[in-house]
Protein backbone atom coordinates (compact mmCIF):
# COMPACT_ATOMS: atom_id res chain seq x y z
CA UNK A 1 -0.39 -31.04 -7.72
CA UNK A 2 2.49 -28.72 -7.39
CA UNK A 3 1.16 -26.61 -9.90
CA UNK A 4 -2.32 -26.30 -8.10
CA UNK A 5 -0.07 -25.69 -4.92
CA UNK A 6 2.18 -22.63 -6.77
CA UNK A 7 -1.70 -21.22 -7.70
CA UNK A 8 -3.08 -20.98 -4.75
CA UNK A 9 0.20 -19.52 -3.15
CA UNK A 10 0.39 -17.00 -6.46
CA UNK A 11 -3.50 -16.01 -4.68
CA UNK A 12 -2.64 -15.36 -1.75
CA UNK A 13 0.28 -13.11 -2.47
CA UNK A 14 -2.10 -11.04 -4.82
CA UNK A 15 -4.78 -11.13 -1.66
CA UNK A 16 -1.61 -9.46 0.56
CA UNK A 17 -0.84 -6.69 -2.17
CA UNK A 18 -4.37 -5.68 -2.43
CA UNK A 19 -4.22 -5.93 1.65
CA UNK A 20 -1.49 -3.94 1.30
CA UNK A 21 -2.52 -1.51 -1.44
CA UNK A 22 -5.56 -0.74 0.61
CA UNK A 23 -3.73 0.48 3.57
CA UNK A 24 -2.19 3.06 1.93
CA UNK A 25 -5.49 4.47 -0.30
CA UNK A 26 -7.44 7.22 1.19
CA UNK A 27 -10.83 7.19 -1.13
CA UNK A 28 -13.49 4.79 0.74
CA UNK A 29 -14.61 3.75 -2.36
CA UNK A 30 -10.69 2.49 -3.89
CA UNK A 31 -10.22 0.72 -0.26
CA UNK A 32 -13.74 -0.98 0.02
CA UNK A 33 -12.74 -2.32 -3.77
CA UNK A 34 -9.71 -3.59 -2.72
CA UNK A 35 -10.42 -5.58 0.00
CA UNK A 36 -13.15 -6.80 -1.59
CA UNK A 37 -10.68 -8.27 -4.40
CA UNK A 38 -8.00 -9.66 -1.51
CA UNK A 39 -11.15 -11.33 -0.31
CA UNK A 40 -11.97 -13.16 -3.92
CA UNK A 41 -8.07 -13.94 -4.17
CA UNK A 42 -8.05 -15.32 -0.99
CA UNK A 43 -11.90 -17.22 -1.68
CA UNK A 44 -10.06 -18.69 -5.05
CA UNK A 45 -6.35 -19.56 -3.50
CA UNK A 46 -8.98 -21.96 -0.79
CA UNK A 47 -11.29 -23.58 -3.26
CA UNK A 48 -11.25 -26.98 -4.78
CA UNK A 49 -9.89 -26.42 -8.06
CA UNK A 50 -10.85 -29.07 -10.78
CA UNK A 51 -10.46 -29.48 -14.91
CA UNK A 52 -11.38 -25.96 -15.98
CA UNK A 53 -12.79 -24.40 -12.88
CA UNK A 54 -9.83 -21.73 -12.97
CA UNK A 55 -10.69 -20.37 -15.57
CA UNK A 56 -14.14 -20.01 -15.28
CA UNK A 57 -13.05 -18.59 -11.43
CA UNK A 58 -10.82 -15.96 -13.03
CA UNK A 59 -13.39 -15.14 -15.47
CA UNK A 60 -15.89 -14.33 -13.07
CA UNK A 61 -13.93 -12.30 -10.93
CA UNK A 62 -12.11 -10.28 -13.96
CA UNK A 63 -16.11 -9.91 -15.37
CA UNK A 64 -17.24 -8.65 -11.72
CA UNK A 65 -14.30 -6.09 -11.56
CA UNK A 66 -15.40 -4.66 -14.66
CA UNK A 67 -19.10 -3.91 -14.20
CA UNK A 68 -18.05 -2.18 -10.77
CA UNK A 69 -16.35 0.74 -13.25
């Protein structure tokens, strides 16, 4: 459970660097993107994670990121 725990902490911190990042970004665009990721970080560190289902998560967010380039 720990381990679960240590994940969803790990999330959060990358939600507050992308918080962060986005503070200090002046294109609308780079800013809108970022927040938009702290947002997913923060939507995986709160969900119910089960046999698999972080991988598929991480998948989907790492696939979304890419079609937005």
């Amino acid at each position: 459970m720990s381990s679960l725990h240590n994940r969803a902490s790990d999330f959060r911190t990358s939600a507050a660097e992308c918080l962060l990042l986005a503070t200090s970004v002046t294109d609308q665009r780079t800013r809108t993107a970022l927040l938009a990721m702290a947002q997913r970080w923060l939507d995986l560190a709160d969900a119910p994670l089960g046999a698999g289902r972080l991988d598929t998560a991480l998948q989907g967010f790492n696939d979304q990121q890419m079609r937005k380039r």
